[in-house]
Protein backbone atom coordinates (compact mmCIF):
# COMPACT_ATOMS: atom_id res chain seq x y z
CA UNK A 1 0.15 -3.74 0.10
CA UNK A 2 -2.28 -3.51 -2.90
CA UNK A 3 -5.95 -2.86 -2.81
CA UNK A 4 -8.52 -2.35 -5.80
CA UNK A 5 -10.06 1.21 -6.11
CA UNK A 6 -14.38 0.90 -5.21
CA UNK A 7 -15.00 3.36 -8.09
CA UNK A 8 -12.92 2.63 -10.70
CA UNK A 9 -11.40 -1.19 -10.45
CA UNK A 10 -7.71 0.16 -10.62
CA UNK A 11 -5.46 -1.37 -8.32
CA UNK A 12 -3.27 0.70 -5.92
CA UNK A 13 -1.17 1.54 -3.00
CA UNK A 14 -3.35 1.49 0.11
CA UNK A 15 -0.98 3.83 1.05
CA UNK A 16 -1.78 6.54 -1.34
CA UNK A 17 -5.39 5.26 -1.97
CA UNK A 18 -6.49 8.96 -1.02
CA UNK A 19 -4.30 10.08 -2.93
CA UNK A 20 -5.72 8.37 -5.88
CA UNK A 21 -9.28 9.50 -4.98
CA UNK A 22 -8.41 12.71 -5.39
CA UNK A 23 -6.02 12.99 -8.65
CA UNK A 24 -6.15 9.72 -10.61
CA UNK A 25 -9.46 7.53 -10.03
CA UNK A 26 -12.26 7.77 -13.03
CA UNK A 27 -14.43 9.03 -10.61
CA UNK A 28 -12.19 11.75 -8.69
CA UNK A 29 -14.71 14.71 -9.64
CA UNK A 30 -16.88 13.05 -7.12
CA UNK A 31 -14.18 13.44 -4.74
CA UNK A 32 -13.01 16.24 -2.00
CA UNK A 33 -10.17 16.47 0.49
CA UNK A 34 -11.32 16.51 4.24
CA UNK A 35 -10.13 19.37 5.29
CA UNK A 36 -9.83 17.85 9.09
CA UNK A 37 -9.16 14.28 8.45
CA UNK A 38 -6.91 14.55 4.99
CA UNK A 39 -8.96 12.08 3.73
CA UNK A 40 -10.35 11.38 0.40
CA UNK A 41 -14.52 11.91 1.14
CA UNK A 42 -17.39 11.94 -1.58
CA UNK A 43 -18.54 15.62 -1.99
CA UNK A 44 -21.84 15.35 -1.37
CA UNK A 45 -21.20 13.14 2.26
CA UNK A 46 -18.37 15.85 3.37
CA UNK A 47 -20.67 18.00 5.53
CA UNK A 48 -22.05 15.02 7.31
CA UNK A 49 -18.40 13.25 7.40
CA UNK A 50 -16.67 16.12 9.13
CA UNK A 51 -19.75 15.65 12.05
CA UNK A 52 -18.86 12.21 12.25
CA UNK A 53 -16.84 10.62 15.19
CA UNK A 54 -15.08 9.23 12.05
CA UNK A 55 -13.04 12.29 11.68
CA UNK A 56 -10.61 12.49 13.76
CA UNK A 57 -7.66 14.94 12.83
CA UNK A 58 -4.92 13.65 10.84
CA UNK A 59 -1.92 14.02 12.56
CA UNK A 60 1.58 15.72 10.10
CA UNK A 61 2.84 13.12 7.51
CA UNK A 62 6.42 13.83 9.34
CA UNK A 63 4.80 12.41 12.81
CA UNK A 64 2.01 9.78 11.40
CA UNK A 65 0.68 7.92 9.05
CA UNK A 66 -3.13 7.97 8.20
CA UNK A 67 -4.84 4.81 6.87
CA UNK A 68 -7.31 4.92 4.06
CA UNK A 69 -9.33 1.75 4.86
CA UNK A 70 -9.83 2.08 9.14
CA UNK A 71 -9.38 6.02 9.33
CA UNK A 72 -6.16 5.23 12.29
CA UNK A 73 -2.99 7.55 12.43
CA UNK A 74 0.18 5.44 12.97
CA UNK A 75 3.57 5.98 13.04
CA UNK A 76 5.50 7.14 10.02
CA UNK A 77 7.60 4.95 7.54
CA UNK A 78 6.98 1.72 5.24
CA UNK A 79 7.75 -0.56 7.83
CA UNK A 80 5.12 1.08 9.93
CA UNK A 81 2.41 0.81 7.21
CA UNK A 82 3.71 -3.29 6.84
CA UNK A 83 2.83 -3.39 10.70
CA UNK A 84 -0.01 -1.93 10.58
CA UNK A 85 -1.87 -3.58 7.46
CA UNK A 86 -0.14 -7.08 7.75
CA UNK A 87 0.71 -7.30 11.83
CA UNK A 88 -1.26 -8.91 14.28
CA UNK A 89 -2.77 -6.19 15.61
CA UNK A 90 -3.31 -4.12 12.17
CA UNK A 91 -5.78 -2.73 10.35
CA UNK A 92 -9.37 -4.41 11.30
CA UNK A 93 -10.30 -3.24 8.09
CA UNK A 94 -7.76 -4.81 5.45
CA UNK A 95 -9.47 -7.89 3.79
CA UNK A 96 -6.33 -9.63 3.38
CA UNK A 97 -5.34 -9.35 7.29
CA UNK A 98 -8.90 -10.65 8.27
CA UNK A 99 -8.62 -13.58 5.46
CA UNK A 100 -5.47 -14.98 6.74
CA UNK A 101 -6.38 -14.24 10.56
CA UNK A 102 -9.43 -17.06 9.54
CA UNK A 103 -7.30 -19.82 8.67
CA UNK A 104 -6.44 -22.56 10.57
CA UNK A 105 -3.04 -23.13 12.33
CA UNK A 106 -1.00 -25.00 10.71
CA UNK A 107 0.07 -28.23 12.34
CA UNK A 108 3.08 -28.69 13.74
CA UNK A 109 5.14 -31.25 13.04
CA UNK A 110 5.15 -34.62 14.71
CA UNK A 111 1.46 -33.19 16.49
CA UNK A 112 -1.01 -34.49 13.74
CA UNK A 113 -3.21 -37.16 13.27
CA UNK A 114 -0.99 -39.11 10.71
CA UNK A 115 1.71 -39.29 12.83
CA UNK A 116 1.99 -43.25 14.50
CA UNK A 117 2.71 -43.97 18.15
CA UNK A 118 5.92 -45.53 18.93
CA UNK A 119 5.19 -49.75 19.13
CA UNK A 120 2.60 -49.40 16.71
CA UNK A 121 2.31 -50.38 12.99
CA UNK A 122 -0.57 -48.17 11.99
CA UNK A 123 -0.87 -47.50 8.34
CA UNK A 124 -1.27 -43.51 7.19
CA UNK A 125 -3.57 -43.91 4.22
CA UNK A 126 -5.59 -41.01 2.45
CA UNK A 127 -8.40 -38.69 4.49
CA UNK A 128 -10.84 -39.29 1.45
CA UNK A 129 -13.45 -41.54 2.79
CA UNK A 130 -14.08 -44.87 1.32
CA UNK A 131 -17.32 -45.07 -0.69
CA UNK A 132 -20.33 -46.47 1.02
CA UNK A 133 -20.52 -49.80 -0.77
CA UNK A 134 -16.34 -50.70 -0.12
CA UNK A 135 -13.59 -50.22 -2.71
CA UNK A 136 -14.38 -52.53 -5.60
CA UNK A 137 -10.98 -54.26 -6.60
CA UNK A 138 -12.51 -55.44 -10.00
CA UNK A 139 -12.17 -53.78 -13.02
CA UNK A 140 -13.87 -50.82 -13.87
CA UNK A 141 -17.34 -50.58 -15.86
CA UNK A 142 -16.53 -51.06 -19.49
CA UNK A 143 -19.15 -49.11 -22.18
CA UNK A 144 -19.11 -50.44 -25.82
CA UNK A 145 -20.58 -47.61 -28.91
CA UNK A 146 -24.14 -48.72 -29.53
C-alpha cells in the first residue's frame, strides 16, 4: 500500500514511511528516531511525543509490526500489513480504508429497483429525470450565422 510523504510529496511504502522520514525525505534533518516508539517524530515535538499516551513501545520487528499512520503494533509479515491497512478492521487511519468503507453496497443482483416483477411488463428506462416541460419529440433548435 502506497501513501504520499506530508513533507516532501514523494510517494512510498506505508510500510517503511519511517523509514523514509528518517533517511530519504527532503525534509529528514527535521526528523529523529523515537527512541521508545521507533517512530519517525519531528525534533523539536520529541520531548513532548515521548510524554504522550501516543507512545507506546514498539514491540521487535521479529514479533510485530508498527504502523506509521495509527501508531498500532501488529503481527509480523506482508500479509499482516495487507490486513491491517486494507481489512475490515484495519488501520482507522489509512485514507484509502476509510474512502472505500463510505461507499455504498453494491446491489445484488436480481434485488434492485430495475429489476420487473414476474406478470408484469414494466419498462426499465434511464434514472435521469425527464425535464420539467416533457421530452420534446420535434427537432432540435436550429441557429443560422447572422
Amino acid at each position: 500500500m502506497l501513501t504520499r510523504c506530508d513533507h516532501c510529496r514523494q510517494v512510498v511504502e506505508v510500510a517503511s514511511l519511517t523509514e523514509h522520514l528518517l533517511t530519504e525525505c527532503d525534509q529528514k534533518d527535521g526528523f529523529a528516531q523515537c527512541h521508545r516508539c521507533s517512530e519517525a517524530v519531528a525534533k523539536d515535538a520529541l520531548p513532548s511525543h515521548v510524554k504522550t499516551k501516543g507512545c507506546s513501545p514498539a514491540k521487535p520487528e521479529k514479533l510485530a509490526n508498527r504502523c506509521p499512520l495509527c501508531h498500532e503494533n501488529f503481527a509480523p509479515g506482508e500479509e499482516a500489513w495487507k490486513a491491517h491497512l486494507m481489512g475490515p478492521a484495519g488501520c482507522a487511519m489509512n485514507l484509502r480504508r476509510t474512502h472505500v468503507l463510505r461507499r455504498a453496497p453494491a446491489p445484488t443482483p436480481g434485488r434492485g429497483p430495475a429489476v420487473t416483477k414476474s406478470g408484469t411488463s414494466a419498462k426499465v428506462g434511464s434514472k435521469i429525470p425527464t425535464p420539467r416541460g416533457g421530452l420534446s419529440k420535434g427537432p432540435g433548435r436550429t441557429y443560422s450565422k447572422r
